[in-house]
C-alpha atoms as a PDB file:
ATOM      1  CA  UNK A   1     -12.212  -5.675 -59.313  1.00  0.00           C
ATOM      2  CA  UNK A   2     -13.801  -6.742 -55.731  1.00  0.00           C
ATOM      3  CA  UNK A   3     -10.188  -8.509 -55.150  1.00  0.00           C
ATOM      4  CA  UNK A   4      -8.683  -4.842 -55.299  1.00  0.00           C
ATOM      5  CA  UNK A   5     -11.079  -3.977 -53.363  1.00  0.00           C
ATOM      6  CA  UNK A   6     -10.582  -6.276 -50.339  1.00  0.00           C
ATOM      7  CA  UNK A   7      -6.983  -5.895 -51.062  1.00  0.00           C
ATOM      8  CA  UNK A   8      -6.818  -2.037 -50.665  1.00  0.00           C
ATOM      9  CA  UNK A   9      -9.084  -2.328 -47.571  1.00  0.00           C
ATOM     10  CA  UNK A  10      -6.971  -4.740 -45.731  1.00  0.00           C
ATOM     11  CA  UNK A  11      -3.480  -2.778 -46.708  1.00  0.00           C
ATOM     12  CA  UNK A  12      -4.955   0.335 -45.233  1.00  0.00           C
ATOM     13  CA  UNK A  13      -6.001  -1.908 -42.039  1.00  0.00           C
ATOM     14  CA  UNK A  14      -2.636  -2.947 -42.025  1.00  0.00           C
ATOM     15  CA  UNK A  15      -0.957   0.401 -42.451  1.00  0.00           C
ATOM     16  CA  UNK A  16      -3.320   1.685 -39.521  1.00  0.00           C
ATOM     17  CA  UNK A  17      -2.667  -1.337 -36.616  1.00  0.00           C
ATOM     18  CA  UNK A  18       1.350  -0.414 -37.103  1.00  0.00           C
ATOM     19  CA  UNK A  19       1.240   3.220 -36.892  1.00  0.00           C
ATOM     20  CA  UNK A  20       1.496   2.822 -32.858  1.00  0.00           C
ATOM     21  CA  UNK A  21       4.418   0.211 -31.120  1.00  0.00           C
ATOM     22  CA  UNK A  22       3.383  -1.412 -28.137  1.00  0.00           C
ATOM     23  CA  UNK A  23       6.451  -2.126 -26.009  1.00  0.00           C
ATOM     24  CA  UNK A  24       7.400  -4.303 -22.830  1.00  0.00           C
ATOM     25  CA  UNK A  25       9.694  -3.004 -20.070  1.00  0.00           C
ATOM     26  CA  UNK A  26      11.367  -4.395 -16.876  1.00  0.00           C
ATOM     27  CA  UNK A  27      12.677  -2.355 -14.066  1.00  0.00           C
ATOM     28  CA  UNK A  28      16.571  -1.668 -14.729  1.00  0.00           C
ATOM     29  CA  UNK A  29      18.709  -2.336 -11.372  1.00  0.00           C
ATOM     30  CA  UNK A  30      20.262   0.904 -11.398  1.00  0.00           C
ATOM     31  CA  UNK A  31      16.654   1.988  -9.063  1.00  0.00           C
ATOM     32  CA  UNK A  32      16.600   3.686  -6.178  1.00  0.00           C
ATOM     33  CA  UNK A  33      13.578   3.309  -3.231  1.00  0.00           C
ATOM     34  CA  UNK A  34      13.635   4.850  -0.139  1.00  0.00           C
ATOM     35  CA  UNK A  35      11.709   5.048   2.637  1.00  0.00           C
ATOM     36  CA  UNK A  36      12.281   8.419   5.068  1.00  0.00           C
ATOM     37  CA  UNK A  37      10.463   8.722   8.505  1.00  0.00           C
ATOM     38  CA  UNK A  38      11.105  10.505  12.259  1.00  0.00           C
ATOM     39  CA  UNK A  39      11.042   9.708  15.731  1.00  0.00           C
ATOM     40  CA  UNK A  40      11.562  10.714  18.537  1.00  0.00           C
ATOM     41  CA  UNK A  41      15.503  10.342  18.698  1.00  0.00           C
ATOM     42  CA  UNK A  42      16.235  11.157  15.010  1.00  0.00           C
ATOM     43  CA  UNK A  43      15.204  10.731  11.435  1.00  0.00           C
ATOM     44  CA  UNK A  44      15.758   7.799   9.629  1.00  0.00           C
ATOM     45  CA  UNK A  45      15.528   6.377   5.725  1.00  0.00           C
ATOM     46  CA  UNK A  46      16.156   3.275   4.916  1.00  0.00           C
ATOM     47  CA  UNK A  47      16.522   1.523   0.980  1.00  0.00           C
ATOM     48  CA  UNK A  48      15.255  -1.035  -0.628  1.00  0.00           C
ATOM     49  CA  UNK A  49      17.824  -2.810  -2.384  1.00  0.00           C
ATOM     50  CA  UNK A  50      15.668  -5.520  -4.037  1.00  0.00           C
ATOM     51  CA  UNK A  51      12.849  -4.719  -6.693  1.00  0.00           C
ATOM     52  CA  UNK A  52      11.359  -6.144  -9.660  1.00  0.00           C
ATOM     53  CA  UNK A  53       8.846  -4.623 -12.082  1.00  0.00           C
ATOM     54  CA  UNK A  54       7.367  -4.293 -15.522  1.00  0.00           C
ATOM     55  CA  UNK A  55       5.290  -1.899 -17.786  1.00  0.00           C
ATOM     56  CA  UNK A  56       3.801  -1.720 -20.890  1.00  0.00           C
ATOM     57  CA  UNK A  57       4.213   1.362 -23.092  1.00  0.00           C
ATOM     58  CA  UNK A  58       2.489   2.537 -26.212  1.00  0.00           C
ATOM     59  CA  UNK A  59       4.384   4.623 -28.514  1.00  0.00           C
ATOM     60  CA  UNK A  60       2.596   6.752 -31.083  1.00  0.00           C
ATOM     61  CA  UNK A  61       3.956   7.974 -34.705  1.00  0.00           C
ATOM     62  CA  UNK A  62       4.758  11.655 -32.899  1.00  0.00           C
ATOM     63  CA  UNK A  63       7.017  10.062 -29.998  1.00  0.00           C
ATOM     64  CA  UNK A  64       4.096  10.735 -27.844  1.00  0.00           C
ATOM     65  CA  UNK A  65       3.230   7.408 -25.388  1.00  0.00           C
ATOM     66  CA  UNK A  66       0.944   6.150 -23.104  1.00  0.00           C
ATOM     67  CA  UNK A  67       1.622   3.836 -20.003  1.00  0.00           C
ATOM     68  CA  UNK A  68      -0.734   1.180 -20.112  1.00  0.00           C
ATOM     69  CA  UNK A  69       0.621  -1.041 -17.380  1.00  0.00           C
ATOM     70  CA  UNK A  70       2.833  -0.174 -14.325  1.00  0.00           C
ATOM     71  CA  UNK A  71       3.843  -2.452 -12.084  1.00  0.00           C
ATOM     72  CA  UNK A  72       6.540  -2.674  -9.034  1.00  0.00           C
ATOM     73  CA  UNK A  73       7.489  -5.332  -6.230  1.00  0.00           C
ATOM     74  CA  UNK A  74       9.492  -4.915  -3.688  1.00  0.00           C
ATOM     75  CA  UNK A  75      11.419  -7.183  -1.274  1.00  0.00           C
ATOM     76  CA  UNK A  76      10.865  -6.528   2.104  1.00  0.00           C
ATOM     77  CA  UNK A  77      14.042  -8.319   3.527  1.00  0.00           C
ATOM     78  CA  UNK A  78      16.137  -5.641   1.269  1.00  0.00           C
ATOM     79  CA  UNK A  79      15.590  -3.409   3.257  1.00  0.00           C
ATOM     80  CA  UNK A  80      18.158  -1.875   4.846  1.00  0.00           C
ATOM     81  CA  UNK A  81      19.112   0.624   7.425  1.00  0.00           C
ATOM     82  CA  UNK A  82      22.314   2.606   8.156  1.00  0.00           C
ATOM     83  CA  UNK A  83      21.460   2.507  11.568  1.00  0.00           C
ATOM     84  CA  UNK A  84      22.139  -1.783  11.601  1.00  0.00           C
ATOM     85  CA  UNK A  85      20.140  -4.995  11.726  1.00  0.00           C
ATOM     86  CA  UNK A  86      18.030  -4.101  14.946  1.00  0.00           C
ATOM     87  CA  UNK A  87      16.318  -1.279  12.624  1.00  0.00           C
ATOM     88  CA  UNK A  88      16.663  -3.665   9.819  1.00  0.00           C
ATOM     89  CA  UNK A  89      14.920  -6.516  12.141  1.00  0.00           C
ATOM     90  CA  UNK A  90      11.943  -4.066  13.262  1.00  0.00           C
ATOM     91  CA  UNK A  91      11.268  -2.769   9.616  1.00  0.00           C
ATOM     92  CA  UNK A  92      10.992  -6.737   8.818  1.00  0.00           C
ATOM     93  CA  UNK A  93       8.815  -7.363  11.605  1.00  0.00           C
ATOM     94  CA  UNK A  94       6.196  -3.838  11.603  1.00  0.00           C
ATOM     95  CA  UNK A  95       6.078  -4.687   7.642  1.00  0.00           C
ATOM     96  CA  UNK A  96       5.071  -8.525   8.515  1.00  0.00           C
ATOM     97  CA  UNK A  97       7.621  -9.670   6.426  1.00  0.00           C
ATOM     98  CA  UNK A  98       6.895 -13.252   7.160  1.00  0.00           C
ATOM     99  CA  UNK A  99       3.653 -13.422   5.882  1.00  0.00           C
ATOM    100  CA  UNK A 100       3.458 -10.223   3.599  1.00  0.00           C
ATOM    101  CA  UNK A 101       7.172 -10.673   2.055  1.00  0.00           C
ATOM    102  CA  UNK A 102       6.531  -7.589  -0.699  1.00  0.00           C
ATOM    103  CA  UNK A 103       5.380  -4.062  -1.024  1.00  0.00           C
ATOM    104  CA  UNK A 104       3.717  -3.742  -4.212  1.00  0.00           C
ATOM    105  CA  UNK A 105       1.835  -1.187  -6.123  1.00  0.00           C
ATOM    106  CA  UNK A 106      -0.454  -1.838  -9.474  1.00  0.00           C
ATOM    107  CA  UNK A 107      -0.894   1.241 -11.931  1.00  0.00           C
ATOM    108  CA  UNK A 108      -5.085   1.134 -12.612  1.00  0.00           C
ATOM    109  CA  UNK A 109      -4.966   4.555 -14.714  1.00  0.00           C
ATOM    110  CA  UNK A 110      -3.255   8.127 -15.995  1.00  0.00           C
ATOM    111  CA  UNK A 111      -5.063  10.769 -14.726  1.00  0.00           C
ATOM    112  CA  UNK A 112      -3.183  13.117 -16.706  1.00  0.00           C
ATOM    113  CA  UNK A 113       0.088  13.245 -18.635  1.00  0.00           C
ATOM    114  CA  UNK A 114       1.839  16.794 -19.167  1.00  0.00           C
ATOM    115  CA  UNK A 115       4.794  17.160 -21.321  1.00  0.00           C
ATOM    116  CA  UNK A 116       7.001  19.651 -19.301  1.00  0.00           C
ATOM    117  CA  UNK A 117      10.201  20.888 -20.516  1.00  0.00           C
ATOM    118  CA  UNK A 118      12.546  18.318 -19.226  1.00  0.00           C
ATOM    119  CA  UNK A 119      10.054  15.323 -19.830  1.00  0.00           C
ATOM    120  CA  UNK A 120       6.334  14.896 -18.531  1.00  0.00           C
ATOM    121  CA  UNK A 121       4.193  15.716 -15.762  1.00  0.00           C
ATOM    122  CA  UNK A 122       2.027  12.446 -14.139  1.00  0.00           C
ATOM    123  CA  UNK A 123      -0.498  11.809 -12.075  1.00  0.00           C
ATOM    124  CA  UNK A 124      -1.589   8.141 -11.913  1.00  0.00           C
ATOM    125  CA  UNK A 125      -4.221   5.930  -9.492  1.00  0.00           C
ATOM    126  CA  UNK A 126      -3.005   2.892  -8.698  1.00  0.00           C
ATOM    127  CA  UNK A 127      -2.956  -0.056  -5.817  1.00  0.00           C
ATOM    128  CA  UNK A 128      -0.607  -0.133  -3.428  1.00  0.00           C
ATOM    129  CA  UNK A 129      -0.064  -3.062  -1.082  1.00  0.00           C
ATOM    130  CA  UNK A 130       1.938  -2.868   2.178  1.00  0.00           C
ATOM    131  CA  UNK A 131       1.834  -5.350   4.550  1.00  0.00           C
ATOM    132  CA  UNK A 132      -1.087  -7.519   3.227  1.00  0.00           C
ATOM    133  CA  UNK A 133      -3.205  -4.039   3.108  1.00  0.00           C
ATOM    134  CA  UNK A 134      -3.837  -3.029  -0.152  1.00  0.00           C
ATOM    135  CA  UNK A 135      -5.007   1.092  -0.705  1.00  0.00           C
ATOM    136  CA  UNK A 136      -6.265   2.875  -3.340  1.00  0.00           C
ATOM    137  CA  UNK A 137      -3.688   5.871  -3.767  1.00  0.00           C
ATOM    138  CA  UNK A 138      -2.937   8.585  -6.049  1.00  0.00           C
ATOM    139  CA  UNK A 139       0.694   9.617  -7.206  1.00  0.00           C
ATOM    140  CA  UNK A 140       2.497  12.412  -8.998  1.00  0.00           C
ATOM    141  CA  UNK A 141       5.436  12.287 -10.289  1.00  0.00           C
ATOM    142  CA  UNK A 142       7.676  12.568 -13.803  1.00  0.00           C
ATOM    143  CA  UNK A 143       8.799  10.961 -16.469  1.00  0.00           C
ATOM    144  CA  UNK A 144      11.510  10.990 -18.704  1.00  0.00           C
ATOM    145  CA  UNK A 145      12.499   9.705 -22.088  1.00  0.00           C
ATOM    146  CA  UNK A 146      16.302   9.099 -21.754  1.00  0.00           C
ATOM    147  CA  UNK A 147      18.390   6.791 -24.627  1.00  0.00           C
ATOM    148  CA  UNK A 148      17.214   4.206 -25.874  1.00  0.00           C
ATOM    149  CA  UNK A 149      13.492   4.505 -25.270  1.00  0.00           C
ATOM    150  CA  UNK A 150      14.476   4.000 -21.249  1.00  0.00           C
ATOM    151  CA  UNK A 151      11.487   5.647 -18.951  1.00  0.00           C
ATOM    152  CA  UNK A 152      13.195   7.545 -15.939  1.00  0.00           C
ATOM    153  CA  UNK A 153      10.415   7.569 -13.254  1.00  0.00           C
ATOM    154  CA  UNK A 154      10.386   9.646  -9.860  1.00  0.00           C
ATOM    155  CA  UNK A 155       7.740  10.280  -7.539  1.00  0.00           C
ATOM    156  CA  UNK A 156       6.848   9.785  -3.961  1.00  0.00           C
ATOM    157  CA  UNK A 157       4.292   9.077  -1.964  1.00  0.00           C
ATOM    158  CA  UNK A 158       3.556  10.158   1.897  1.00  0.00           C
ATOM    159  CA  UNK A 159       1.995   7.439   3.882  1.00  0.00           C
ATOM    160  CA  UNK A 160       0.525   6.763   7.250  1.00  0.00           C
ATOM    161  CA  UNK A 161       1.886   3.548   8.459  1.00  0.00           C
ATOM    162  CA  UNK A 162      -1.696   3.011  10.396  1.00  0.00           C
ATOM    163  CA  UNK A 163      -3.422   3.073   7.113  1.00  0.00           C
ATOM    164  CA  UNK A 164      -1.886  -0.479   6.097  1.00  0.00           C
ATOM    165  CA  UNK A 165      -2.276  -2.139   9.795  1.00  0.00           C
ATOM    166  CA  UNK A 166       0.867  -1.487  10.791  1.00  0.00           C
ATOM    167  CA  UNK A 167       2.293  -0.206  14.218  1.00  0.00           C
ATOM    168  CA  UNK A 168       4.730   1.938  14.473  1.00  0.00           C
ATOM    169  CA  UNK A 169       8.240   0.507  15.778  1.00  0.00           C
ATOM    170  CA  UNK A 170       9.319   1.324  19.042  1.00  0.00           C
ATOM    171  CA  UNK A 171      12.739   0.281  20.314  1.00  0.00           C
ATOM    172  CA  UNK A 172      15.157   0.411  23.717  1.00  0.00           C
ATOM    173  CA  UNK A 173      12.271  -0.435  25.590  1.00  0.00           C
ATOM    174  CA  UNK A 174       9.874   2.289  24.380  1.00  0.00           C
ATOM    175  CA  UNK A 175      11.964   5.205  24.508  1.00  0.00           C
ATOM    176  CA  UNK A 176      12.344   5.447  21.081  1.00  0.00           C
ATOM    177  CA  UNK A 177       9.569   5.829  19.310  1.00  0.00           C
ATOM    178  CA  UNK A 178       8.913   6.059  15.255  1.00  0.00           C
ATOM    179  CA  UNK A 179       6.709   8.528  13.553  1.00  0.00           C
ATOM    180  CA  UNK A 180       3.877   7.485  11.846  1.00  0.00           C
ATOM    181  CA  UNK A 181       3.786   9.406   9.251  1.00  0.00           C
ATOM    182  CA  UNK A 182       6.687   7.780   6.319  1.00  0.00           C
ATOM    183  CA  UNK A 183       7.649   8.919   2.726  1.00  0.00           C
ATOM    184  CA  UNK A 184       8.434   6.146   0.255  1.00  0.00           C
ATOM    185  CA  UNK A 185      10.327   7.435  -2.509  1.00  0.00           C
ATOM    186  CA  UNK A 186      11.183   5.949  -6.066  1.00  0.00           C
ATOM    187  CA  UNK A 187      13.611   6.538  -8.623  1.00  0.00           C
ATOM    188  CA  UNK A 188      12.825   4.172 -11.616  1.00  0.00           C
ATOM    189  CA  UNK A 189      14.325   2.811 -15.153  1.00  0.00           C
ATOM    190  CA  UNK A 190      12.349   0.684 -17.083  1.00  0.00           C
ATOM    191  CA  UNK A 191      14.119  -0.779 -19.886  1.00  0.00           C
ATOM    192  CA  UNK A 192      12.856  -1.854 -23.206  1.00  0.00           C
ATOM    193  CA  UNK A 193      12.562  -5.790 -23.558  1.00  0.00           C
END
């Protein structure tokens, strides 16, 4: 009889650890970052055409989830201008490329999640790191559930290139003179592993 018991009890354990899937996901290289800013001669954006990340989903029995880990890095030397390699050079050099080769930024926690009609609402705090400066920031953005359990992320996030220690490029001897203010934005698909 006490065999049953133990039995029962450890098939109903069982049955409850696999009614939610934890699954792994890597940043799909169909992405697109940019980074959009001003100055004083015209406005520029520039993409990052190198980026690496992973997450960590948990998928309940109702096809609800929850993001448990976030991640993104991106190469600095990727990133490119239309307006050529002196841009390209500058952007190297104001990000201190050298030393600080990657932007990165670190999910901590979902403030909320809001399913919307064409996928969810988010608002997440996380760590972002530019330039060897890491901030504490807050992002909204969406997500969607596209096939094949793929997450379709987009969001952006206006910065002030001060707050992470760096100076605004200037170029043709001063004259032309970059805004501070910048918008980095992301379009992201994580992939099931």
């Amino acid at each position: 009889m006490k065999i049953f018991k133990i039995l029962y009890v450890l098939t109903v354990l069982f049955a409850a650890t696999n009614l939610q899937a934890q699954n792994l996901y890597v940043l799909a290289v169909d992405h697109k970052i940019t980074i959009e800013g001003t100055s004083n001669v015209h406005d520029w954006e520039e993409v990052a055409q190198i980026a690496t990340g992973d997450g960590t989903v948990l998928w309940n029995p109702d096809a609800s989830f929850n993001i448990q880990k976030l991640f993104l890095k991106v190469s600095v030397s990727s990133i490119k201008s239309d307006k050529g390699s002196i841009m390209d050079d500058k952007t190297f050099d104001a990000l201190k490329g050298e030393a600080h080769p990657y932007i990165m930024f670190k999910m901590l926690s979902i403030k909320s999640l809001t399913k919307e009609t064409t996928g969810y609402a988010i608002n997440v705090n996380g760590e972002l790191t530019i330039a060897g400066v890491t901030k504490n920031v807050h992002i909204n953005g969406t997500v969607a559930i596209k096939e094949k359990g793929k997450l379709y992320i987009e969001t952006s996030k206006a910065i002030k290139m001060t707050d992470f220690g760096i100076d605004p490029p200037t170029a043709m001897m001063g004259a032309m003179k970059v805004g501070n203010d910048i918008t980095i934005k992301f379009k992201l698909n994580y992939l099931m592993k």
